[in-house]
Every structure is written in structure tokens, then in C-alpha cells.
N, C-alpha and C. Protein backbone atom coordinates (compact mmCIF):
# COMPACT_ATOMS: atom_id res chain seq x y z
N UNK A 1 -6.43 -1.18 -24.50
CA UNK A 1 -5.52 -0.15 -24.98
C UNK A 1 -6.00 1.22 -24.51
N UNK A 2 -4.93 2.09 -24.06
CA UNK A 2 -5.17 3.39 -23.43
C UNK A 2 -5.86 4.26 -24.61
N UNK A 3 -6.53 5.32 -24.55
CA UNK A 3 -7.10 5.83 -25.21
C UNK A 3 -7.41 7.08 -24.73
N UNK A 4 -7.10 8.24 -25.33
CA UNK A 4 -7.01 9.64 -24.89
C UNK A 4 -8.43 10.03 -23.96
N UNK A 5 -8.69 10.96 -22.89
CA UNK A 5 -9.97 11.29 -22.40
C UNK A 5 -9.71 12.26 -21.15
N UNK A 6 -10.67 13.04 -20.90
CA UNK A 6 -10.82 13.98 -19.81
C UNK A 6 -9.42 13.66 -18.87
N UNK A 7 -9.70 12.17 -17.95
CA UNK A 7 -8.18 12.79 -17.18
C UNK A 7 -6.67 12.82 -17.75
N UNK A 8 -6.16 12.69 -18.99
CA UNK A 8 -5.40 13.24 -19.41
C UNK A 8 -4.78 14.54 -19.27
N UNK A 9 -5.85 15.51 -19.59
CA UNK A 9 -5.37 16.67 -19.40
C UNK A 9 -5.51 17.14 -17.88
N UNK A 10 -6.15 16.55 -16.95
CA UNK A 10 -6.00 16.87 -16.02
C UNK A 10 -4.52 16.20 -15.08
N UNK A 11 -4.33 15.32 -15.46
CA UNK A 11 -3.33 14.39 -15.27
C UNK A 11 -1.84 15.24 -15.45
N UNK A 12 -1.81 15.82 -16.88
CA UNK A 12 -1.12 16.56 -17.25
C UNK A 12 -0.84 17.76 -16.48
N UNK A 13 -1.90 18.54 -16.14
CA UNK A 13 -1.62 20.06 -15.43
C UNK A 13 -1.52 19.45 -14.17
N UNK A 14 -1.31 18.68 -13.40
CA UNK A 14 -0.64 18.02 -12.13
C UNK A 14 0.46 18.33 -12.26
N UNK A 15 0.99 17.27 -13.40
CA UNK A 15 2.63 16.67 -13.40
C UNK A 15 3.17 18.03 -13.68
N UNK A 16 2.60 18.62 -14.36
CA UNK A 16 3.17 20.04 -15.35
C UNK A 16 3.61 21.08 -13.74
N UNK A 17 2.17 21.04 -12.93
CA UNK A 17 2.63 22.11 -12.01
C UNK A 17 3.88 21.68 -11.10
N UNK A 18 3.69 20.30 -10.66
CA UNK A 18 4.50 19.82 -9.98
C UNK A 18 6.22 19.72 -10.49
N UNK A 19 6.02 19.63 -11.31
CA UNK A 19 7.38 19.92 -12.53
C UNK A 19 7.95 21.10 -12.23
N UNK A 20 7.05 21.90 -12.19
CA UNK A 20 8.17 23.50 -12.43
C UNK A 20 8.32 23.80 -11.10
N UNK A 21 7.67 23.15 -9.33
CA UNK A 21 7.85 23.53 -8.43
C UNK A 21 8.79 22.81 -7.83
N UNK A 22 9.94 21.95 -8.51
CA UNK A 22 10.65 21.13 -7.92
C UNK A 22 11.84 21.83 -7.64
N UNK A 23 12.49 21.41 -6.50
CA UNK A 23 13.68 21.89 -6.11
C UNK A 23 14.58 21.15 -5.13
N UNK A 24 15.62 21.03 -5.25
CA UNK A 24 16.54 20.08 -4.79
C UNK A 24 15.95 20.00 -2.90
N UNK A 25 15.63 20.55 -2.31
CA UNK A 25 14.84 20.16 -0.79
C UNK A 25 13.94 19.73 -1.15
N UNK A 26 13.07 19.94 -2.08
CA UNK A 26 11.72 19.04 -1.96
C UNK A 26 11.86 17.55 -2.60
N UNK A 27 12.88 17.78 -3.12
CA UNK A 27 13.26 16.28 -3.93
C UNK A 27 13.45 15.35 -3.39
N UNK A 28 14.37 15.73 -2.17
CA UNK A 28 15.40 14.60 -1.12
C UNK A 28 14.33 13.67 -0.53
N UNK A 29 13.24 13.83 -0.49
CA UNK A 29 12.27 12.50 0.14
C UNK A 29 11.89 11.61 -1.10
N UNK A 30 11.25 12.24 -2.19
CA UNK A 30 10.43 11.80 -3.23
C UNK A 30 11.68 11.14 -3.72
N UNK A 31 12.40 11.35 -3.89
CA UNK A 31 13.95 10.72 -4.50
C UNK A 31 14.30 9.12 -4.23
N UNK A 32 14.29 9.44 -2.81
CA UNK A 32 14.77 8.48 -1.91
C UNK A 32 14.02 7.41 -1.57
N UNK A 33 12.77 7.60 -1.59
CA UNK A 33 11.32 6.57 -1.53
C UNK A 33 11.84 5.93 -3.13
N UNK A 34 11.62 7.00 -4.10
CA UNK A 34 11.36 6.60 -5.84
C UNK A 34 12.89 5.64 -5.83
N UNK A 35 13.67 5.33 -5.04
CA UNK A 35 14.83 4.89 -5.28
C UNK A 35 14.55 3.69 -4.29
N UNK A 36 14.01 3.66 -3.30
CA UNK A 36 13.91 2.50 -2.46
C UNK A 36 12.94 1.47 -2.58
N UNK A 37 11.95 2.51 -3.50
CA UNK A 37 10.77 1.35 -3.83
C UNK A 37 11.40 0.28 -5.32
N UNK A 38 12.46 0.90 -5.85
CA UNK A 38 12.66 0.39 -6.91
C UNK A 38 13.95 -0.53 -7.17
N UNK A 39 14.39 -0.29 -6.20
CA UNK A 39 15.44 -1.04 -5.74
C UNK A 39 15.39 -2.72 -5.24
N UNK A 40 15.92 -3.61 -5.54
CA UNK A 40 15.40 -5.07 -5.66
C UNK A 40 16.23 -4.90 -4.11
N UNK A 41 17.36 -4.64 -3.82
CA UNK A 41 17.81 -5.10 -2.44
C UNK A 41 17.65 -4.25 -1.30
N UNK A 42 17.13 -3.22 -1.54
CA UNK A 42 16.44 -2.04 -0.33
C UNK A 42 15.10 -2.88 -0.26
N UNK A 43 14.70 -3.57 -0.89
CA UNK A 43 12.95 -4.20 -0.99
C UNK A 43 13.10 -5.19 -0.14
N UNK A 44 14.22 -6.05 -0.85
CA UNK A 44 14.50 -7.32 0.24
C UNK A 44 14.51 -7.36 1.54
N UNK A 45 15.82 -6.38 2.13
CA UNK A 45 16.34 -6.17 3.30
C UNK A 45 15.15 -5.75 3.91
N UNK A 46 13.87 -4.75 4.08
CA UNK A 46 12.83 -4.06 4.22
C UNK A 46 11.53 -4.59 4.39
N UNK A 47 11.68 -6.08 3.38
CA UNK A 47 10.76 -7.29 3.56
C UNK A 47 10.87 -8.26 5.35
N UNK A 48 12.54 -8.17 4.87
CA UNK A 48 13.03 -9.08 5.69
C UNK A 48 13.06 -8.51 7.09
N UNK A 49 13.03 -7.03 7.37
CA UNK A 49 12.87 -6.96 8.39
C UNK A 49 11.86 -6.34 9.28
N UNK A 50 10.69 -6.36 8.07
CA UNK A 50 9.57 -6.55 8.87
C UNK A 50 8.64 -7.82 8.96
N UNK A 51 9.23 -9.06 8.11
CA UNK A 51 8.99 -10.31 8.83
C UNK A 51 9.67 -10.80 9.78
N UNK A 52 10.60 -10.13 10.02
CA UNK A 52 11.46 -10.36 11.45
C UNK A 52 10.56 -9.95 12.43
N UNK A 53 10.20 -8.73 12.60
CA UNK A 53 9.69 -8.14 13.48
C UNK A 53 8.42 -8.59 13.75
N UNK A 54 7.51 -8.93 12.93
CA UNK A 54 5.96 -9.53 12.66
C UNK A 54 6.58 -10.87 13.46
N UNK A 55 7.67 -11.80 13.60
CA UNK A 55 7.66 -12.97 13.63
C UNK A 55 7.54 -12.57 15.50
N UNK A 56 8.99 -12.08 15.38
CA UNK A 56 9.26 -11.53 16.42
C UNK A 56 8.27 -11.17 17.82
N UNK A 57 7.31 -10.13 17.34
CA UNK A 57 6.24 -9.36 17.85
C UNK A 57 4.74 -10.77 18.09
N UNK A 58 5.05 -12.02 17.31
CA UNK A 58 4.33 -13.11 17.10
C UNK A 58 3.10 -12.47 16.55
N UNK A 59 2.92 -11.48 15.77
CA UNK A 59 1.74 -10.74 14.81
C UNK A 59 1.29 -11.47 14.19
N UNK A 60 0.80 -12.89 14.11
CA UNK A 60 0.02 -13.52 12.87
C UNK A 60 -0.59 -13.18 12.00
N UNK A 61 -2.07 -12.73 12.53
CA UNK A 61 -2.95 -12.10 11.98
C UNK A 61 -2.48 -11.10 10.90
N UNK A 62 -1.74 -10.14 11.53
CA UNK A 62 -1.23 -9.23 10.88
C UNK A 62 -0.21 -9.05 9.21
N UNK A 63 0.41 -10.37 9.89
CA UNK A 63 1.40 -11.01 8.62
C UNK A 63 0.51 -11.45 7.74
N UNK A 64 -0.28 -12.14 8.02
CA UNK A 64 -1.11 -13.00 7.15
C UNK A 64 -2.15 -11.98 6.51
N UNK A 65 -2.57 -10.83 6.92
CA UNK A 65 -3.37 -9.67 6.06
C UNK A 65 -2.75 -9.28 4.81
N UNK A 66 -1.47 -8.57 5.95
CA UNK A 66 -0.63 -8.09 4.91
C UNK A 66 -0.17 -8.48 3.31
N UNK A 67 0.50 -9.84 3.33
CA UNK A 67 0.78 -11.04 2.86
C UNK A 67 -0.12 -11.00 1.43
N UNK A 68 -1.36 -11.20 1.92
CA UNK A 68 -2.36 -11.27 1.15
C UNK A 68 -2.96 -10.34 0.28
N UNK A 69 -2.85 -9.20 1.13
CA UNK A 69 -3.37 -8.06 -0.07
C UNK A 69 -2.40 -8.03 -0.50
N UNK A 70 -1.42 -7.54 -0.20
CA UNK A 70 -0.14 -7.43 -1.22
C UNK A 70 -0.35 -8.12 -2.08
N UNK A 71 -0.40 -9.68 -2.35
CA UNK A 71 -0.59 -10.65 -3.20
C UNK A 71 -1.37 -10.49 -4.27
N UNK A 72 -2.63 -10.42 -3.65
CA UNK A 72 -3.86 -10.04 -4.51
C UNK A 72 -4.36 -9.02 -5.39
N UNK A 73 -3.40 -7.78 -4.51
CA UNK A 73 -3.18 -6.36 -5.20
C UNK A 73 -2.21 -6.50 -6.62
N UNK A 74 -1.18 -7.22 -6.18
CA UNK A 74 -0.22 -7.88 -6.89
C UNK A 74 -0.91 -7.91 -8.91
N UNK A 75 -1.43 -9.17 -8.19
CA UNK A 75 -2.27 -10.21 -9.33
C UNK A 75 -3.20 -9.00 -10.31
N UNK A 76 -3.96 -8.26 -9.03
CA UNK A 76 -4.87 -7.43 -9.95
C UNK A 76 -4.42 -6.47 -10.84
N UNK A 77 -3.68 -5.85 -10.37
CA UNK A 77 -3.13 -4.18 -10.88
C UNK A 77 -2.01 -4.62 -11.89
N UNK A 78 -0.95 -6.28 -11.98
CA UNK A 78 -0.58 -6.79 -13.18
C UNK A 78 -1.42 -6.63 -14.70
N UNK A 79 -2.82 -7.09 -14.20
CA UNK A 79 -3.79 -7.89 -15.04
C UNK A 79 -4.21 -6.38 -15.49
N UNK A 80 -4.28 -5.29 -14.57
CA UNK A 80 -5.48 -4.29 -15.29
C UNK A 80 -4.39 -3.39 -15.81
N UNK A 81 -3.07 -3.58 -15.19
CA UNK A 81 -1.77 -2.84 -16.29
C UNK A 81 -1.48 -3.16 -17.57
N UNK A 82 -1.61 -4.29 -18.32
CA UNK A 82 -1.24 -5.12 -19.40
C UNK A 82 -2.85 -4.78 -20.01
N UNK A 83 -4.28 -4.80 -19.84
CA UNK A 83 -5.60 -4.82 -20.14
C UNK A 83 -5.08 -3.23 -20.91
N UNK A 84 -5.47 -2.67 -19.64
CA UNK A 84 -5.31 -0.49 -19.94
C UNK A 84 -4.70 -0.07 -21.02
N UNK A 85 -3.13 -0.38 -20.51
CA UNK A 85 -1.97 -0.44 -21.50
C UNK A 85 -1.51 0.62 -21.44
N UNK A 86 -1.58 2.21 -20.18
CA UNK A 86 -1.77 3.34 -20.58
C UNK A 86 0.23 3.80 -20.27
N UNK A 87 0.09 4.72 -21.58
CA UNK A 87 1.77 4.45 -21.43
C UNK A 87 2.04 5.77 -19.70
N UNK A 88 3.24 5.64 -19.60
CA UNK A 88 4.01 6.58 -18.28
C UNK A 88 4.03 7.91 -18.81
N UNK A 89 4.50 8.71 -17.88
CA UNK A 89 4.45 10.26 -18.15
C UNK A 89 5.62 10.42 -19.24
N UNK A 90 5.66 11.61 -20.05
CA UNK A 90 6.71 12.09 -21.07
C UNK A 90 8.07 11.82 -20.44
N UNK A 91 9.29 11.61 -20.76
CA UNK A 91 10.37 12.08 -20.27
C UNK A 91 11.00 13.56 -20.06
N UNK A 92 10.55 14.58 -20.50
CA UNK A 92 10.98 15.54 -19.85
C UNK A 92 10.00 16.32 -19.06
N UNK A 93 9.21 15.28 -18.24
CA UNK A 93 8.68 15.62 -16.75
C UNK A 93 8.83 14.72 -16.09
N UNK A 94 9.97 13.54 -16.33
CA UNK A 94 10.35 12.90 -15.40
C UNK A 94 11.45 12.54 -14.74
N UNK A 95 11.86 12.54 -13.52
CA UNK A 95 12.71 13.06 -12.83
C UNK A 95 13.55 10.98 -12.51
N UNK A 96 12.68 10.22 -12.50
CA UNK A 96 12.57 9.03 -12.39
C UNK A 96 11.51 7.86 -12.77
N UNK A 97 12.11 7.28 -14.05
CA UNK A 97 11.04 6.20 -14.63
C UNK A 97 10.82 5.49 -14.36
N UNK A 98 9.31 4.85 -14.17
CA UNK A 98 9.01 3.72 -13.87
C UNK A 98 9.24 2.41 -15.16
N UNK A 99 8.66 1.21 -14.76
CA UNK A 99 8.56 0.02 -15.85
C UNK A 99 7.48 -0.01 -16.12
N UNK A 100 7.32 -0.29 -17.20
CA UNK A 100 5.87 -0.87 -17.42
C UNK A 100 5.30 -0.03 -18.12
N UNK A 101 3.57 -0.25 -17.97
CA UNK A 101 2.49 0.27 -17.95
C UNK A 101 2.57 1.19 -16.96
N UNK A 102 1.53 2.13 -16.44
CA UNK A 102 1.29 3.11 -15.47
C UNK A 102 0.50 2.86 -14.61
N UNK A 103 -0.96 2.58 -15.81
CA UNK A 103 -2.42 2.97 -14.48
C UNK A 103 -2.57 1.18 -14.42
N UNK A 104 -2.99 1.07 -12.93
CA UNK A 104 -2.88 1.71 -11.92
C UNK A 104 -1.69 1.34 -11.35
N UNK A 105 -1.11 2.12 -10.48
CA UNK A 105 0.01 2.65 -9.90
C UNK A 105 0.04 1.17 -8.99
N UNK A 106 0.99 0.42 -8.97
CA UNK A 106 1.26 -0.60 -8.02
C UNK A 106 1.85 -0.15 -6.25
N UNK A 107 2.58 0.57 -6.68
CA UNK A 107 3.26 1.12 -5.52
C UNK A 107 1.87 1.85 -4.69
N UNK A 108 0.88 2.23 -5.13
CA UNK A 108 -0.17 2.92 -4.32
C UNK A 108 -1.14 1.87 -3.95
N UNK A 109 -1.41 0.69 -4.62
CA UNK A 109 -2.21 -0.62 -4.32
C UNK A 109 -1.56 -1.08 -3.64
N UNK A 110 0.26 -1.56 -3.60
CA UNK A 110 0.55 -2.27 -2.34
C UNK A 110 0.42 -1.69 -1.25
N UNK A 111 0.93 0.00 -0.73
CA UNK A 111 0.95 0.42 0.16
C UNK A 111 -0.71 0.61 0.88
N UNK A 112 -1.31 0.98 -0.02
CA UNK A 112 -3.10 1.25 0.52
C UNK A 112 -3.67 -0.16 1.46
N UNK A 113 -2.72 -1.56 0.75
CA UNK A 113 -3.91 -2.74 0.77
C UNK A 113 -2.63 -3.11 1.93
N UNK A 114 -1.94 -3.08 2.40
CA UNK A 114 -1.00 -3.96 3.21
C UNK A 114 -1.50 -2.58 4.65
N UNK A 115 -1.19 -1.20 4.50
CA UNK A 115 -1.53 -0.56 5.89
C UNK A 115 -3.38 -0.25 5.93
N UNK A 116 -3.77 -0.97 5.35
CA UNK A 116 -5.58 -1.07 5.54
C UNK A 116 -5.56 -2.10 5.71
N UNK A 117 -5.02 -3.49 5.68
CA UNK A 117 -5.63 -4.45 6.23
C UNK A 117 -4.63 -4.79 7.68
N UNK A 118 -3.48 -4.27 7.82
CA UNK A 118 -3.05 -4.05 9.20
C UNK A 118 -4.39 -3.46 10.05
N UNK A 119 -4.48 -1.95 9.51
CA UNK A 119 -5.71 -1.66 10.74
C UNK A 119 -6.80 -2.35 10.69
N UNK A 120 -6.96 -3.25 9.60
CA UNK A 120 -8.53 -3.83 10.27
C UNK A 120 -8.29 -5.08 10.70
N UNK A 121 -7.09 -5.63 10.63
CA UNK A 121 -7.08 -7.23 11.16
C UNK A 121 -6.38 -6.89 12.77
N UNK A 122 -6.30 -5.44 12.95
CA UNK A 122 -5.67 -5.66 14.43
C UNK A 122 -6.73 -5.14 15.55
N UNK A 123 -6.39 -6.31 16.65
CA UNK A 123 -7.50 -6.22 17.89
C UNK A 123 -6.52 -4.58 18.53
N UNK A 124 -7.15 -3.75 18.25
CA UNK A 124 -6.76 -2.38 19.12
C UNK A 124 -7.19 -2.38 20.51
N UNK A 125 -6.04 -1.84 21.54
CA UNK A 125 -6.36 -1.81 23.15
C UNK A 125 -7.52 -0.44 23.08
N UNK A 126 -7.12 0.43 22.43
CA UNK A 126 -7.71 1.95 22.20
C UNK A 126 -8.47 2.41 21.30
N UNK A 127 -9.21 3.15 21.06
CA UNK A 127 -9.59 4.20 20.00
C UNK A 127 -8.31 4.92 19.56
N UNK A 128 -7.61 5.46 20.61
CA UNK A 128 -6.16 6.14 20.34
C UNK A 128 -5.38 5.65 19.55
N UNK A 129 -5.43 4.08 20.28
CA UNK A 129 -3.89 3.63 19.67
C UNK A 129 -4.01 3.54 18.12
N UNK A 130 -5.73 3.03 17.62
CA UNK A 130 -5.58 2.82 16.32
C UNK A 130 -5.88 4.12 15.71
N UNK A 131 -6.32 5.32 16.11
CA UNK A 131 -6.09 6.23 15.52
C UNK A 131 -4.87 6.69 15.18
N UNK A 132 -3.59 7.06 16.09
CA UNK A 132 -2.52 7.25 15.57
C UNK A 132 -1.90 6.49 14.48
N UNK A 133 -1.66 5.02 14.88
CA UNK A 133 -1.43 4.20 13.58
C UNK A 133 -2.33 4.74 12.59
N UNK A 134 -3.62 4.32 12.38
CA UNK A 134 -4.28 4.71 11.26
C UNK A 134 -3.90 6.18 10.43
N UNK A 135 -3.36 7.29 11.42
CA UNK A 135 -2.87 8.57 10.64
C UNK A 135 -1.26 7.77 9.75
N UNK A 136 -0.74 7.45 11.05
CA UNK A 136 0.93 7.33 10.48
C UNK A 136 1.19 6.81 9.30
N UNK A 137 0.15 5.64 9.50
CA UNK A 137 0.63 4.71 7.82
C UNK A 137 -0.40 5.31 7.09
N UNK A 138 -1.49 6.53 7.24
CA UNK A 138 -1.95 6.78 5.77
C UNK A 138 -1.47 7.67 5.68
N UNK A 139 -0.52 8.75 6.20
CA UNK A 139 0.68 9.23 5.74
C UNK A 139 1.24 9.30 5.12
N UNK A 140 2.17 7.90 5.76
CA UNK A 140 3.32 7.00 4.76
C UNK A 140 2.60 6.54 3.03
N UNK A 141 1.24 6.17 3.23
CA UNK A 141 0.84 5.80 1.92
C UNK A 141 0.54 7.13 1.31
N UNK A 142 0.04 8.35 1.62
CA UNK A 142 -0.19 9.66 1.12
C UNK A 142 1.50 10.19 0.37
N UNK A 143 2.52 9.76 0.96
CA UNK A 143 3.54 10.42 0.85
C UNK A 143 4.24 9.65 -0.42
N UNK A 144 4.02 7.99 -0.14
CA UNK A 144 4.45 7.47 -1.51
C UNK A 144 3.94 7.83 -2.48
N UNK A 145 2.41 7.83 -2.80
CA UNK A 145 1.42 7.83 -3.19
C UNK A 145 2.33 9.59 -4.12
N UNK A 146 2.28 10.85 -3.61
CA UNK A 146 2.56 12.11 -3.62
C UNK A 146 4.37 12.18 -4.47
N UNK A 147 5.20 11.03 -4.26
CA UNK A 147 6.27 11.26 -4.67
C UNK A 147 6.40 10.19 -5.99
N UNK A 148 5.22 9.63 -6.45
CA UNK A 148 5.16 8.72 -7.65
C UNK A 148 5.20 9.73 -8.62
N UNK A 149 4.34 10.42 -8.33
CA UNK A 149 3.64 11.86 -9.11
C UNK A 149 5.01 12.91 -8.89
N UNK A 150 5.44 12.96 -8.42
CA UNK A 150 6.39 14.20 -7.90
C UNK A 150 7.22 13.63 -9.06
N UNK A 151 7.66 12.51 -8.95
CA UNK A 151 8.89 12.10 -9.85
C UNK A 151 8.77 12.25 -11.27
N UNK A 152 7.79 12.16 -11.81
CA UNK A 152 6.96 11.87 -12.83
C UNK A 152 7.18 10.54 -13.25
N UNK A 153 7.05 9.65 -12.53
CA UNK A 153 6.55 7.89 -12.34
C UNK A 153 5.42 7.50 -12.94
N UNK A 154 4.73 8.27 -12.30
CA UNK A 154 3.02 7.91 -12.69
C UNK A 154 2.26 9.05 -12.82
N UNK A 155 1.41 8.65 -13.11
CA UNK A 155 -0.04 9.95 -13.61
C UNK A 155 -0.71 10.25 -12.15
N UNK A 156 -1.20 11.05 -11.94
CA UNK A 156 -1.93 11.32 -10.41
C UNK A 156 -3.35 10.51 -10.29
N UNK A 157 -4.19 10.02 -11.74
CA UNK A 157 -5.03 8.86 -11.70
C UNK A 157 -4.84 7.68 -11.22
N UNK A 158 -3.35 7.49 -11.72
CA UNK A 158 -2.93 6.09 -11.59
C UNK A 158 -2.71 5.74 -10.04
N UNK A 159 -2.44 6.63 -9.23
CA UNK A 159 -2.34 6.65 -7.97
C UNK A 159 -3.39 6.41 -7.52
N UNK A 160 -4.20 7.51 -7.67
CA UNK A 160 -5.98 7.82 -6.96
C UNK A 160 -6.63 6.20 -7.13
N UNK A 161 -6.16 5.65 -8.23
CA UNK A 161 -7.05 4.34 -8.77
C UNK A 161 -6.00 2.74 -7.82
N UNK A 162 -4.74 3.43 -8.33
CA UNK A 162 -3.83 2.25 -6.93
C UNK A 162 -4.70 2.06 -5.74
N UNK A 163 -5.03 3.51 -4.85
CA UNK A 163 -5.70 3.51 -3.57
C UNK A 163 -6.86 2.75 -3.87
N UNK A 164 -7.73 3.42 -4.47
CA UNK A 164 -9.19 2.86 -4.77
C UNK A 164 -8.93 1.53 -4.69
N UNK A 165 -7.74 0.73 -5.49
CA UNK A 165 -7.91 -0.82 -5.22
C UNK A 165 -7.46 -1.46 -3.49
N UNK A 166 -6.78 -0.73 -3.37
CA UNK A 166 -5.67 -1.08 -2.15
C UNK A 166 -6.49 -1.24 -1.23
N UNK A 167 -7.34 0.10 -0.41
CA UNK A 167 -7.82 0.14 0.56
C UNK A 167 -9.22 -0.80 0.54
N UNK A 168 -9.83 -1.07 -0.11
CA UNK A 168 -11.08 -2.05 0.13
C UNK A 168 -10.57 -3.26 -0.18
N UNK A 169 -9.63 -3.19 -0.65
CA UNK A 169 -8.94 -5.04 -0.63
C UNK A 169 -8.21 -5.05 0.94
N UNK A 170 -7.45 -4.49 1.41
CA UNK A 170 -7.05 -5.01 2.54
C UNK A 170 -8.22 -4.35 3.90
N UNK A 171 -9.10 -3.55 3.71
CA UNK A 171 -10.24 -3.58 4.55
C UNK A 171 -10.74 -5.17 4.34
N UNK A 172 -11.23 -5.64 3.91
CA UNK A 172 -11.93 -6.53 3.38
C UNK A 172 -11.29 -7.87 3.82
N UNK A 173 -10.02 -7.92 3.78
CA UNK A 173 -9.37 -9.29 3.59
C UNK A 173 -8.49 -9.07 5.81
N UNK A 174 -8.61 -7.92 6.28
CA UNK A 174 -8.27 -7.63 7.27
C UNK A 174 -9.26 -7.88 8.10
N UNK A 175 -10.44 -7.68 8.30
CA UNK A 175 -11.43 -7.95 8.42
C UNK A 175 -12.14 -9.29 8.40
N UNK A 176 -12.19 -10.02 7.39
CA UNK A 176 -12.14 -11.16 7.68
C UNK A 176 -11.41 -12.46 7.83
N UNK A 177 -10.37 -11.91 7.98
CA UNK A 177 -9.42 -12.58 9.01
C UNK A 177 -9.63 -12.49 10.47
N UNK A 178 -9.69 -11.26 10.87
CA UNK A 178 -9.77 -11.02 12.19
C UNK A 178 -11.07 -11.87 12.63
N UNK A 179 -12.52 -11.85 11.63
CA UNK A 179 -13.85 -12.33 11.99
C UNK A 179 -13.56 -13.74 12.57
N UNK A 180 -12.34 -14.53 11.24
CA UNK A 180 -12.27 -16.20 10.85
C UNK A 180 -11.36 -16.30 12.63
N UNK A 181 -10.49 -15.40 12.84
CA UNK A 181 -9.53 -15.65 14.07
C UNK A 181 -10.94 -16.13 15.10
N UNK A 182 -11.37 -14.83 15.15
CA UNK A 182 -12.26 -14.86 16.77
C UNK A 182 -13.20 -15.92 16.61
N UNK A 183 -13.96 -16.03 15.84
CA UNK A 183 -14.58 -17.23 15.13
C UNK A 183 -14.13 -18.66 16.16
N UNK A 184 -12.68 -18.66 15.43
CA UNK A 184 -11.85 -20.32 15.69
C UNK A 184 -11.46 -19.94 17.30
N UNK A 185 -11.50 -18.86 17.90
CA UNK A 185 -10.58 -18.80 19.39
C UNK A 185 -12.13 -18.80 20.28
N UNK A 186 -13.35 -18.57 20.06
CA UNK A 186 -14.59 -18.57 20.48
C UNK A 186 -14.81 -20.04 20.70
N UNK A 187 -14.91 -20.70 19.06
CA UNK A 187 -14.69 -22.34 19.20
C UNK A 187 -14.15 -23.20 19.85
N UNK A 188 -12.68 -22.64 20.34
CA UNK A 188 -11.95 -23.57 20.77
C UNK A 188 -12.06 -23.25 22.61
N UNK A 189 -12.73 -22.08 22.49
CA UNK A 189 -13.10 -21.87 23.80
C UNK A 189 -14.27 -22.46 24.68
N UNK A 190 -15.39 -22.61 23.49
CA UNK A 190 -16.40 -23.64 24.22
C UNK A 190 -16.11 -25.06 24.10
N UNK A 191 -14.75 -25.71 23.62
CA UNK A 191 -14.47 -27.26 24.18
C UNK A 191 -13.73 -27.18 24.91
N UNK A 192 -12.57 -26.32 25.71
CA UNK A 192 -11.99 -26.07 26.72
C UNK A 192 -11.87 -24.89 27.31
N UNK A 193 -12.91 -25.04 28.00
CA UNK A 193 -13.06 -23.34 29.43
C UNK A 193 -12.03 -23.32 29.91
N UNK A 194 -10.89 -24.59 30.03
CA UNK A 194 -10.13 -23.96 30.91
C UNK A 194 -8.58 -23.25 30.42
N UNK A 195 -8.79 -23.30 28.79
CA UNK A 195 -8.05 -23.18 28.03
C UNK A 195 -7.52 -21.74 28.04
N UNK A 196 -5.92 -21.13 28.22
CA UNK A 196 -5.93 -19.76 28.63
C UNK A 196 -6.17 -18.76 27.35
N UNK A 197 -6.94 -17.77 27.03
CA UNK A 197 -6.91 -16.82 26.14
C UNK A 197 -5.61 -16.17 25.51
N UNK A 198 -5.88 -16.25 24.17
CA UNK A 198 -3.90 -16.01 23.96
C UNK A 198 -4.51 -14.40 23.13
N UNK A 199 -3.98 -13.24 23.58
CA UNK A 199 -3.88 -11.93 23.07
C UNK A 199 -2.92 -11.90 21.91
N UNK A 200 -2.10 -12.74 21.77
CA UNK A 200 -1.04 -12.52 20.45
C UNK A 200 -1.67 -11.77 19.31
N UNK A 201 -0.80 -11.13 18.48
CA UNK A 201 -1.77 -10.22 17.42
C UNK A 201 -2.07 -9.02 17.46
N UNK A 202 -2.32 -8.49 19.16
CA UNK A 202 -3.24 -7.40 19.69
C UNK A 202 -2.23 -6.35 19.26
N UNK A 203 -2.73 -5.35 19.40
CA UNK A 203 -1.80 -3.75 19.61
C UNK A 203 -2.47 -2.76 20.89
């Protein structure tokens, strides 16, 4: 059970500042994310067509990271939402309510653990290439992450603590996937040399 303490009030003078600086241009993103993440058939369609594309692109590795933290992030941030118990922000600092419990922020654990274990389960041609990706999608997760809070969805802890789970679960689970891949394509390489090297996966 939630229980009053230090980030409360800091939690509070977030939402509070962010509250009085809102204005119909700054809204139109935070809006539209807070409406798409919550939406059962913007989720679907959005699922569906980036397992199209993963299928498509023949990304295994990648699907199968993803997949997983999501999953696992899933399971955890259920279990430590229902444990915590900590209720959502007031209603008149919120612009759009969430369900539930609050901390930790799901929407910041899926996004952290699905674009962290993309970059670590993918064989990069570059330093470049995975640097740009690595900015774009921690962006995209900075920006969801920024309009949970904007909306008054969630507490700005609940976010900070989403990430904290997200990113070392899909480091972790990206990572050793990629180890278990090269592992089995090393193996299967010393019983047939003449077997051709398959790049699928790569970026």
C-alpha cells in the first residue's frame, strides 16, 4: 500500500508546473500519443504492423527481443502495480486518466524494454547507424515517457521507475539473444564450412 513520502511532493510540483504551462499547441502531441497508447484498436493495427514489417524485413532476433521484454515488463510492473497500490494524479491536473494503479508507469517499461533490447539484439553495420537509431527511439521513449506526465496520467516517479525497469530488462534479454544467436550460427558453422552465412537480423 502507497504511503505518503519525499517524492510526493516533488511529484506534485512537476504535475503542478506542467499544469499551468499547458496550451492547446503543446497538447496536440501529448494528446494524441495519451489517446493512441490507450486505445485497444490504434494498439492493434500498430502491433500488426510492425509484425508485418519485422516479418517482412525477416528481423528475428529483433521480434523475439522485443516480444519478450514487453512480456516480462508486462508481468513485472502488473505485480509491482497491485503490491505499491499508489493511487493516479488528482483530477483537476488531469487532462487524461489512466487505469489502474500508477507507479510504475507501464507505458514507460514497455517503451524503455522493447527500444533497448532492439539496440542490443541488433548486429549494427556502423557505430552511426546504431547511434542514430539509439537517439530516435530514446526520443520516442523520452517523449511518451514526457506526455504521461504532461497529461496528468502518471506521477513523473512512476515514469523515471517504468525506465529504470525497461531499459536493463531489454539490455539484458537483447543481449543475450544476440550472444545465444551467434553462439548457434558459430556451431552450425564448424559442422558445415560450406554452409553460407545468413546476415538476416542485421541493420
Amino acid at each position: 500500500m502507497w504511503s505518503a513520502n519525499p517524492l510526493d511532493g516533488i511529484d506534485l510540483s512537476v504535475l503542478e508546473f506542467l499544469a499551468s504551462h499547458r496550451n492547446p499547441v503543446v497538447d496536440l502531441v501529448p494528446v494524441t500519443l495519451g489517446v493512441a497508447g490507450t486505445d485497444v484498436v490504434t494498439m492493434a493495427v500498430l502491433q500488426t504492423l510492425a509484425l508485418v514489417i519485422a516479418l517482412f524485413a525477416r528481423a528475428w532476433r529483433q521480434l523475439a527481443a522485443v516480444v519478450l521484454a514487453v512480456g516480462i515488463a508486462g508481468v513485472g510492473v502488473s505485480a509491482l502495480k497491485d503490491v505499491i497500490a499508489r493511487p493516479r494524479p488528482p483530477a483537476d491536473l488531469t487532462m487524461l486518466a489512466g487505469e489502474g494503479f500508477a507507479f510504475p508507469s507501464t507505458h514507460a517499461a514497455f517503451t524503455s524494454a522493447a527500444a533497448t533490447a532492439f539496440v542490443a539484439v541488433t548486429a549494427w553495420r556502423s557505430r552511426r547507424a546504431r547511434a542514430v537509431v539509439t537517439a530516435l527511439l530514446g526520443a520516442g521513449v523520452a517523449l511518451v515517457g514526457f506526455s504521461m506526465v504532461y497529461l496528468g496520467s502518471h506521477w513523473a516517479s512512476d515514469v523515471l521507475v517504468g525506465w529504470l525497469i525497461g531499459v536493463p530488462l531489454g539490455a539484458g534479454l537483447g543481449r543475450l539473444l544476440r550472444r545465444r544467436t551467434r553462439a548457434d550460427g558459430e556451431a552450425r558453422g564448424s559442422t558445415d564450412e560450406d554452409a553460407p552465412v545468413s546476415n538476416h537480423g542485421s541493420v
